[in-house]
N, C-alpha and C. Protein backbone atom coordinates (compact mmCIF):
# COMPACT_ATOMS: atom_id res chain seq x y z
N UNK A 1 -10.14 19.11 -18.27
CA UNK A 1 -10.15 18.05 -17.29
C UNK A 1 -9.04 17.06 -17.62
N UNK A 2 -8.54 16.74 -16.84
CA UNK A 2 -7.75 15.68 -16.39
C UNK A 2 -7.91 14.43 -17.57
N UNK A 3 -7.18 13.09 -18.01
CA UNK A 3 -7.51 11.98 -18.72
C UNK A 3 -7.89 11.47 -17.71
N UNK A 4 -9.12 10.40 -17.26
CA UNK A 4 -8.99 9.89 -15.90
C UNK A 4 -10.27 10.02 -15.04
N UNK A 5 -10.05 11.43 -15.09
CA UNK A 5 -10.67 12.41 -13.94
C UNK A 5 -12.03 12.18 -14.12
N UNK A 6 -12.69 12.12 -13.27
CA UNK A 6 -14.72 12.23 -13.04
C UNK A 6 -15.03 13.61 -12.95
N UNK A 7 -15.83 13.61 -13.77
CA UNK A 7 -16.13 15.20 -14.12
C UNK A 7 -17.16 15.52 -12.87
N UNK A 8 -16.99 16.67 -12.10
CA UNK A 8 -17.93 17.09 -10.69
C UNK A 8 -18.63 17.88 -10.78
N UNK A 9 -19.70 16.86 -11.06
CA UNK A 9 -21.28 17.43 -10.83
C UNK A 9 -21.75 18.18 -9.59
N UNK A 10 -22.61 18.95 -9.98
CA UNK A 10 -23.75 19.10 -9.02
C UNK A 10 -24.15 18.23 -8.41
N UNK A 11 -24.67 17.32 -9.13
CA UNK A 11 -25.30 15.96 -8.60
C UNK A 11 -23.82 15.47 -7.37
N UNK A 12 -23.16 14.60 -8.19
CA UNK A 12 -21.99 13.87 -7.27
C UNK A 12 -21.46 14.98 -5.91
N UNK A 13 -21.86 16.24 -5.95
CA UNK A 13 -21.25 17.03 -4.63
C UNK A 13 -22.18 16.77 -3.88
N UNK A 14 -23.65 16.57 -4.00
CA UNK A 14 -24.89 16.34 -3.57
C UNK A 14 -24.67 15.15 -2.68
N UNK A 15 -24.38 14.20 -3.65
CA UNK A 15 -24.67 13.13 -3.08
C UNK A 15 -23.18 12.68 -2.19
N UNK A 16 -22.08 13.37 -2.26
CA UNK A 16 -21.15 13.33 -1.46
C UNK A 16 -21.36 13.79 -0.13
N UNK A 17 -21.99 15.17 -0.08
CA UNK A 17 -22.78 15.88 0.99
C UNK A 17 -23.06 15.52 1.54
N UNK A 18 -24.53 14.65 0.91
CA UNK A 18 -25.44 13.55 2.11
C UNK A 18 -24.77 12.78 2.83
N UNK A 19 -24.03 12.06 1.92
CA UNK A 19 -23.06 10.42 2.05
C UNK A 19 -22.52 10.47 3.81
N UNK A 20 -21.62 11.63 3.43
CA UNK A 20 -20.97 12.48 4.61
C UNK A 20 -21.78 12.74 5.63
N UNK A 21 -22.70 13.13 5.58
CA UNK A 21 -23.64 14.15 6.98
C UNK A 21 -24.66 13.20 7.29
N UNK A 22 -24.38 12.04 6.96
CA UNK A 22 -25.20 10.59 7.55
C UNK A 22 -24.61 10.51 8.78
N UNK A 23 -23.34 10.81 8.91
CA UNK A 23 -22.59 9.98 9.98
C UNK A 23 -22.31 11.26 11.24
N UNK A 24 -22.82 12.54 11.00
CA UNK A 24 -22.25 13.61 11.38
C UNK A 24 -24.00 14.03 12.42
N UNK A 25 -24.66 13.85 12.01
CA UNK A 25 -26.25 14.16 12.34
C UNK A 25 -27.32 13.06 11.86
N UNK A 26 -28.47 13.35 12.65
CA UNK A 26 -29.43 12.43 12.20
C UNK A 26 -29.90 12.44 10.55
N UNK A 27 -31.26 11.33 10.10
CA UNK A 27 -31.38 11.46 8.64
C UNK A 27 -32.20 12.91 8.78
N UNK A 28 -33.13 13.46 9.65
CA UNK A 28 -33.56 14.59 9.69
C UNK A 28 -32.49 15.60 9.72
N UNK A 29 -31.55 15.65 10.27
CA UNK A 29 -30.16 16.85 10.10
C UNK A 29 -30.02 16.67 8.45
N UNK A 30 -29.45 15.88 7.91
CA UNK A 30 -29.37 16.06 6.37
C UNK A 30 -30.80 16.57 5.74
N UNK A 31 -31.42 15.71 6.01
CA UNK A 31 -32.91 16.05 5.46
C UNK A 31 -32.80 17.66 5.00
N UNK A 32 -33.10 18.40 6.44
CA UNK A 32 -32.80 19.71 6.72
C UNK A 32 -31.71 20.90 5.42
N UNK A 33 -30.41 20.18 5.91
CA UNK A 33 -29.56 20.43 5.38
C UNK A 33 -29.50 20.70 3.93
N UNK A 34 -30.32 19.66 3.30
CA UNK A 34 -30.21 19.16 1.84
C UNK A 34 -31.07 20.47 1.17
N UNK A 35 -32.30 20.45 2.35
CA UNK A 35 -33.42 21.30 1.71
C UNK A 35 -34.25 20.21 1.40
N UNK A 36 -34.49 19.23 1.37
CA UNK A 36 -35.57 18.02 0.87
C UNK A 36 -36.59 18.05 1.97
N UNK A 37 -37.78 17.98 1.06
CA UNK A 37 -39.27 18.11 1.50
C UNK A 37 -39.66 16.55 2.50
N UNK A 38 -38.82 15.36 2.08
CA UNK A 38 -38.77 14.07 2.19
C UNK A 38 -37.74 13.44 2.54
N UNK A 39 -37.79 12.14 3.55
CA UNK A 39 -36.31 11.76 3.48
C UNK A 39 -36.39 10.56 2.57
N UNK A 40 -37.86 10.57 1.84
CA UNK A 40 -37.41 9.19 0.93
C UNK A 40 -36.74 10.09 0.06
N UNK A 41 -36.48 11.20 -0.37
CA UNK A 41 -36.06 11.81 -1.26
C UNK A 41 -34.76 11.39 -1.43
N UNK A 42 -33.94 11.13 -0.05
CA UNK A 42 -32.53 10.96 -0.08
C UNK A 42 -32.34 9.63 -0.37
N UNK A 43 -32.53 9.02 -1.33
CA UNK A 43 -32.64 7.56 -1.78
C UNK A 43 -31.08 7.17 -1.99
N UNK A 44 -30.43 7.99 -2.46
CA UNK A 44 -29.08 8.19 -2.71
C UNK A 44 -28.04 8.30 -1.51
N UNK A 45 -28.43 8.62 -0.31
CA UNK A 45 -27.26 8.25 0.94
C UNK A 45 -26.77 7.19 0.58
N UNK A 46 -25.45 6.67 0.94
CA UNK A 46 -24.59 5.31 1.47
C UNK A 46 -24.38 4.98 2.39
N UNK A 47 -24.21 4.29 3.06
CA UNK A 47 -23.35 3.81 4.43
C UNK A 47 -22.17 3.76 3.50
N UNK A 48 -21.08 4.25 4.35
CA UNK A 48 -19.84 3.79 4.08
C UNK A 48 -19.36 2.59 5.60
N UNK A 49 -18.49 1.40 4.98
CA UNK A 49 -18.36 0.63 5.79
C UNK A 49 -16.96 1.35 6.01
N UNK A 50 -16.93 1.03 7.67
CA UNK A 50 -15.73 1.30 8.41
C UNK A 50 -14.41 0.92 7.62
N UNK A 51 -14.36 -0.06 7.07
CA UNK A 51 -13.22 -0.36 6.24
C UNK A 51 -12.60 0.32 5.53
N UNK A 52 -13.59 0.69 4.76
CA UNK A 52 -13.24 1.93 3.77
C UNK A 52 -13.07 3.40 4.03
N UNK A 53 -13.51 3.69 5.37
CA UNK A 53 -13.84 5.18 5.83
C UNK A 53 -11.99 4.64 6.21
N UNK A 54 -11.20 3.77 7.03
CA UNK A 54 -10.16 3.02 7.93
C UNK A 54 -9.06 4.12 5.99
N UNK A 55 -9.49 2.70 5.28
CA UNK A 55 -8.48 2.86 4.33
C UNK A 55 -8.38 4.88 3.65
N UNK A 56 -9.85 5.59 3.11
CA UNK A 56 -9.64 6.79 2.70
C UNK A 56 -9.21 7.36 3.91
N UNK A 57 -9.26 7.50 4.95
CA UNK A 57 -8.56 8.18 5.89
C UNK A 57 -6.66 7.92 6.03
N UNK A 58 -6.28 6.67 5.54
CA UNK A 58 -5.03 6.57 5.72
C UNK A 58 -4.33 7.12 4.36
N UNK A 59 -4.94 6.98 3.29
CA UNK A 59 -4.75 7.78 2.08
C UNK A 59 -4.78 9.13 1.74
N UNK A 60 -5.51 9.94 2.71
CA UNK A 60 -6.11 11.44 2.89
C UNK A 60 -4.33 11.80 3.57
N UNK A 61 -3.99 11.12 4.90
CA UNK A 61 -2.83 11.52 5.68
C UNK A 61 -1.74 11.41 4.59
N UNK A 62 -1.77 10.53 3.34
CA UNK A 62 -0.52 10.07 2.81
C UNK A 62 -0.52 11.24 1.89
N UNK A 63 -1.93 11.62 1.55
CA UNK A 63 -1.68 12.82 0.26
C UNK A 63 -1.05 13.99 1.26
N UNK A 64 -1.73 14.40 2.18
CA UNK A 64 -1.17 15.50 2.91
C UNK A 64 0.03 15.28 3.67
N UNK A 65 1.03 14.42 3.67
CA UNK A 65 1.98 14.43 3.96
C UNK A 65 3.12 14.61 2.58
N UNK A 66 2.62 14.28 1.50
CA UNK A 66 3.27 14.45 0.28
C UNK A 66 3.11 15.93 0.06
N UNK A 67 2.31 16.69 0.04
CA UNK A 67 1.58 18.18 -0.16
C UNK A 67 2.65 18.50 0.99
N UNK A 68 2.65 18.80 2.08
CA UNK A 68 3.38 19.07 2.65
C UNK A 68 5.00 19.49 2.28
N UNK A 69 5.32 18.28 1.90
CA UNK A 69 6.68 18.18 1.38
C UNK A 69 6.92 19.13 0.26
N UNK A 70 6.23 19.42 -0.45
CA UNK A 70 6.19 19.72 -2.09
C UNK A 70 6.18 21.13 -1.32
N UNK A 71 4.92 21.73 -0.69
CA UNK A 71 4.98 22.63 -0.28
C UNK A 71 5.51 23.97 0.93
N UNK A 72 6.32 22.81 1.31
CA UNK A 72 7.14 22.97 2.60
C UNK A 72 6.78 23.70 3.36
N UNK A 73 5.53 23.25 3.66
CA UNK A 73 4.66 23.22 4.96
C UNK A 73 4.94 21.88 6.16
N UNK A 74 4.43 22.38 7.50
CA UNK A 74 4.44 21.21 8.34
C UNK A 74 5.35 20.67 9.02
């Protein structure tokens, strides 16, 4: 691993999963999804505020425009 780097759990893909499929389907669609018997189970969802969904989205375009280049794709 990386110096730096967050080591990727099971757990953290989990809870990235949910995080994500809050905004994509109802809490019963994840529910579903997850496999959880409960939706208190999903205690761990976030809201992500628009701000931040605004900013990783303009950062996502900047990596893939660099990837691009490197890879001379696009």
């Amino acid at each position: 691993m990386q110096p730096g780097a967050a080591e990727l759990t099971f757990q953290a893909i989990s809870r990235t999963i949910a995080t994500l499929a809050q905004k994509k389907g109802t809490v019963k669609d994840v529910q579903g999804t997850m496999r959880y018997s409960r939706t208190a189970t999903m205690v761990y969802m976030q809201e992500i505020p628009e701000s931040v969904q605004v900013t990783v989205n303009s950062i996502n375009r900047e990596l893939r425009k660099s990837s691009e280049k490197i890879t001379g794709k696009g």
